[in-house]
N, C-alpha and C. Protein backbone atom coordinates (compact mmCIF):
# COMPACT_ATOMS: atom_id res chain seq x y z
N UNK A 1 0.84 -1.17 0.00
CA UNK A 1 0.00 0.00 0.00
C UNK A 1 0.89 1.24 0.00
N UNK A 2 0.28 2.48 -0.86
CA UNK A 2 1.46 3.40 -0.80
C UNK A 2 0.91 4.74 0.23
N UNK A 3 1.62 4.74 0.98
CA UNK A 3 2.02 5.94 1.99
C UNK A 3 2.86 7.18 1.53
N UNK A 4 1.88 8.24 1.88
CA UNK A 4 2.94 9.30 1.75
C UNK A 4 2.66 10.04 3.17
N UNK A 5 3.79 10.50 3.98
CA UNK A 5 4.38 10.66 5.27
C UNK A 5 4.63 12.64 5.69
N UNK A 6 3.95 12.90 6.59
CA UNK A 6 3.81 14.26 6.95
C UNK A 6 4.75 14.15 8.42
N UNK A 7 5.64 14.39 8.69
CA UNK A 7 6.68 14.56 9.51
C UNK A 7 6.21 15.59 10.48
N UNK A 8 7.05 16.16 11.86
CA UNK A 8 6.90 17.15 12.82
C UNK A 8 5.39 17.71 12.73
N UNK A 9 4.66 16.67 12.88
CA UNK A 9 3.31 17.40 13.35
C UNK A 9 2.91 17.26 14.61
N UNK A 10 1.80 17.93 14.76
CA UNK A 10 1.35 18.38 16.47
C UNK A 10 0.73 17.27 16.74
N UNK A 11 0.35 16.37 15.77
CA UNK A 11 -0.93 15.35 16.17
C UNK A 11 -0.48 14.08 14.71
N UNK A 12 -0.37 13.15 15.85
CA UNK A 12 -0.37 11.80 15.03
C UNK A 12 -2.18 11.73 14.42
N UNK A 13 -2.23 11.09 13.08
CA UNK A 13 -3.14 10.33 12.50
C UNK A 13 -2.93 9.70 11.79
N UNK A 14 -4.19 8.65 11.16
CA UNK A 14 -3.63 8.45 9.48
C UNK A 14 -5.14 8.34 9.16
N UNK A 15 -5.15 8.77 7.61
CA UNK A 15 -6.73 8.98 7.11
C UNK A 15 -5.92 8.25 5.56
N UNK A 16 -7.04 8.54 4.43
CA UNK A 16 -6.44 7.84 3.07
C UNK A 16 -7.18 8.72 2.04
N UNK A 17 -6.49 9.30 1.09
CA UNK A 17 -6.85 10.24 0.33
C UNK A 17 -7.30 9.14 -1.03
N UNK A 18 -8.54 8.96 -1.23
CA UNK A 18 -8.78 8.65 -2.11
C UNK A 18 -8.82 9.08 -3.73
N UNK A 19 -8.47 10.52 -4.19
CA UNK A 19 -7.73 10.89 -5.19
C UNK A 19 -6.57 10.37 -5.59
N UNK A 20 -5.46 10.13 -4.29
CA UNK A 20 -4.55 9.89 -4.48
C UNK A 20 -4.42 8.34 -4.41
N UNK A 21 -5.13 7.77 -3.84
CA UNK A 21 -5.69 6.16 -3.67
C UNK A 21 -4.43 5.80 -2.67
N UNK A 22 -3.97 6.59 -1.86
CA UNK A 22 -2.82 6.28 -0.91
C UNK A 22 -3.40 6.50 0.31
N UNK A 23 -2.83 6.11 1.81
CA UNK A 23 -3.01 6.99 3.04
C UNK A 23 -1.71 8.14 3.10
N UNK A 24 -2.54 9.03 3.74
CA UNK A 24 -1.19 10.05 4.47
C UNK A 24 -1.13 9.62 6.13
N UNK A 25 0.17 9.83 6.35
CA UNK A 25 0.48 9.48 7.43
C UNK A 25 0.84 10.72 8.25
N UNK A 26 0.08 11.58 9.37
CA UNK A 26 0.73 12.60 10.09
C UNK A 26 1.50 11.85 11.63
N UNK A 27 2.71 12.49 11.66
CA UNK A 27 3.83 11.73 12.63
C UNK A 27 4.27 12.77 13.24
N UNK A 28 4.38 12.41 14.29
CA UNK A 28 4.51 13.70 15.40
C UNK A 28 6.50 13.71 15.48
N UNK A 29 7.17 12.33 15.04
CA UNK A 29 8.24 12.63 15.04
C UNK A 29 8.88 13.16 13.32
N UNK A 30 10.77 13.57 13.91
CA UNK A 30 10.96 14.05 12.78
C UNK A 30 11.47 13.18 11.97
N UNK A 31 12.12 13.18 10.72
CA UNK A 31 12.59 12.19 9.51
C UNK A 31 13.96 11.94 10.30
N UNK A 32 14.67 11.45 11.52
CA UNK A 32 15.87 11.88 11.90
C UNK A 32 16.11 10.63 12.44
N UNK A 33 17.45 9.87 11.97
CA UNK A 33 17.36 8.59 12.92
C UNK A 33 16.74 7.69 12.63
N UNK A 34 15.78 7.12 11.59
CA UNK A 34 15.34 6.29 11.66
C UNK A 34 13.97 6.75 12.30
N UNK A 35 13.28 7.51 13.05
CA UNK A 35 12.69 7.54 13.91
C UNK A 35 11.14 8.05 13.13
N UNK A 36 11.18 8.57 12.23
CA UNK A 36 9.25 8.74 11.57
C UNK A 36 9.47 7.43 11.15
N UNK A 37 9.81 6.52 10.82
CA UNK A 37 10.07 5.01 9.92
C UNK A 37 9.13 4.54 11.05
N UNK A 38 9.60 4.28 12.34
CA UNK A 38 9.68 3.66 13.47
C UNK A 38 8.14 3.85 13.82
N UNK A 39 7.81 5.54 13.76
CA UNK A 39 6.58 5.82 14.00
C UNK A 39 5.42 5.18 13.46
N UNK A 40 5.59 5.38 12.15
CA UNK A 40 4.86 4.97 10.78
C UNK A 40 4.33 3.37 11.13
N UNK A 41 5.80 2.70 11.38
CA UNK A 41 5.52 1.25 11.46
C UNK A 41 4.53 0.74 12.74
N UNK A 42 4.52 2.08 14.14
CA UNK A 42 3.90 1.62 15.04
C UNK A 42 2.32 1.98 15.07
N UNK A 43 2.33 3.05 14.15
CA UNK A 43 1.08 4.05 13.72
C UNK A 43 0.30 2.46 13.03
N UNK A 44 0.59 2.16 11.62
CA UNK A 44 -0.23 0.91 11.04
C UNK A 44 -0.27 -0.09 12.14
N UNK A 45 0.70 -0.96 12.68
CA UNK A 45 0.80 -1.68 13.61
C UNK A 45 -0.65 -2.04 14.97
N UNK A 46 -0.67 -0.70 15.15
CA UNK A 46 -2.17 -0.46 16.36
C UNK A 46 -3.05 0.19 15.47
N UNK A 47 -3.35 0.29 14.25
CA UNK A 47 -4.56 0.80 13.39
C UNK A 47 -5.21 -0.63 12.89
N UNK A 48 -4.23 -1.61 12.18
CA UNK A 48 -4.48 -2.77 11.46
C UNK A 48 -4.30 -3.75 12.51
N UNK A 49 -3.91 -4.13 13.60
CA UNK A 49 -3.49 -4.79 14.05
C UNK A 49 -2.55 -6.28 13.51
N UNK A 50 -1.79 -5.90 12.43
CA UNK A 50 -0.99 -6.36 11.76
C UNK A 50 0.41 -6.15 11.80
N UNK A 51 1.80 -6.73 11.59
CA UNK A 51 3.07 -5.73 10.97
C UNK A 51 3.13 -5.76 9.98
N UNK A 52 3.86 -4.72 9.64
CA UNK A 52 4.11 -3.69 8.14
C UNK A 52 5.27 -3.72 8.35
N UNK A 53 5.78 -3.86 7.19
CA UNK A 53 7.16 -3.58 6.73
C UNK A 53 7.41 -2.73 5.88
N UNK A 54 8.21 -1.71 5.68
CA UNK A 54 8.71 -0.58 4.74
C UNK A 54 9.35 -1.75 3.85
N UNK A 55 8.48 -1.77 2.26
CA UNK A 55 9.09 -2.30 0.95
C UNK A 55 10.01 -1.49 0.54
N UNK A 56 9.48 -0.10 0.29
CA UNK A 56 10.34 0.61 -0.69
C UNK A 56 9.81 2.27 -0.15
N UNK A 57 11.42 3.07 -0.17
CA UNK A 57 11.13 4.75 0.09
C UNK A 57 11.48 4.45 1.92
N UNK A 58 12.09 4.08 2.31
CA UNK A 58 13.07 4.21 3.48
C UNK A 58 13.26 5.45 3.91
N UNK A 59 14.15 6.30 2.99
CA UNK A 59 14.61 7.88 2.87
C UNK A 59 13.67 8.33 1.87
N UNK A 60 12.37 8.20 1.90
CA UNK A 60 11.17 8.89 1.17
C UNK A 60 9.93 9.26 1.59
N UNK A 61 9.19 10.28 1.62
CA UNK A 61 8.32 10.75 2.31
C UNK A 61 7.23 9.40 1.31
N UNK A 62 7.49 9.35 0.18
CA UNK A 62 6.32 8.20 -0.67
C UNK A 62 7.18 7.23 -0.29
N UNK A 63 6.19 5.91 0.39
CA UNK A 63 6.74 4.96 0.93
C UNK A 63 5.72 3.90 0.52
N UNK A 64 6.22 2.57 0.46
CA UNK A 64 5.39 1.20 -0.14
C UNK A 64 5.18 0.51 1.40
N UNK A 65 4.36 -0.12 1.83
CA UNK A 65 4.60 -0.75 2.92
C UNK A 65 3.86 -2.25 2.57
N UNK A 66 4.47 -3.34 3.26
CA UNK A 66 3.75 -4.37 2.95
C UNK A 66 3.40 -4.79 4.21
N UNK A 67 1.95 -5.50 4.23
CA UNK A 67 1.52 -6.32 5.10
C UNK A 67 1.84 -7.73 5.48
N UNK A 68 2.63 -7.79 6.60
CA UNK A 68 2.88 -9.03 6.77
C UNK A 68 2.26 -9.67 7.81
N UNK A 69 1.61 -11.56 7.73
CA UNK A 69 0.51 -11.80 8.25
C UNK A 69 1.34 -13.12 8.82
């Protein structure tokens, strides 16, 4: 599924823009460290109750994530 990632915000969410047929991801941490990755992964994690893995876009605000079951 493709993610695109909103960094240093005041308020975690995630909603899904259906124009774009993606979710956006708002993350209260910054791109630094590894650490919005981390977020992202814990954000889907307690939404889906699934893990996700970053496929592709690591160092990319557009990111692929796969569901792993």
């Amino acid at each position: 599924m493709k993610v695109i990632v909103k960094t240093n915000q005041k308020i975690e969410k995630l909603l899904y823009d259906e124009n774009k047929d993606c979710f956006i991801a708002y993350l209260k941490e910054e791109p630094k460290d590894n650490k919005a990755n981390i977020a992202l992964i814990k954000l889907f994690r307690k939404k889906l109750k699934n893990k996700v893995i970053i496929k592709k876009g690591l160092r990319n605000k557009e990111k692929i994530l796969d569901i792993v079951k």
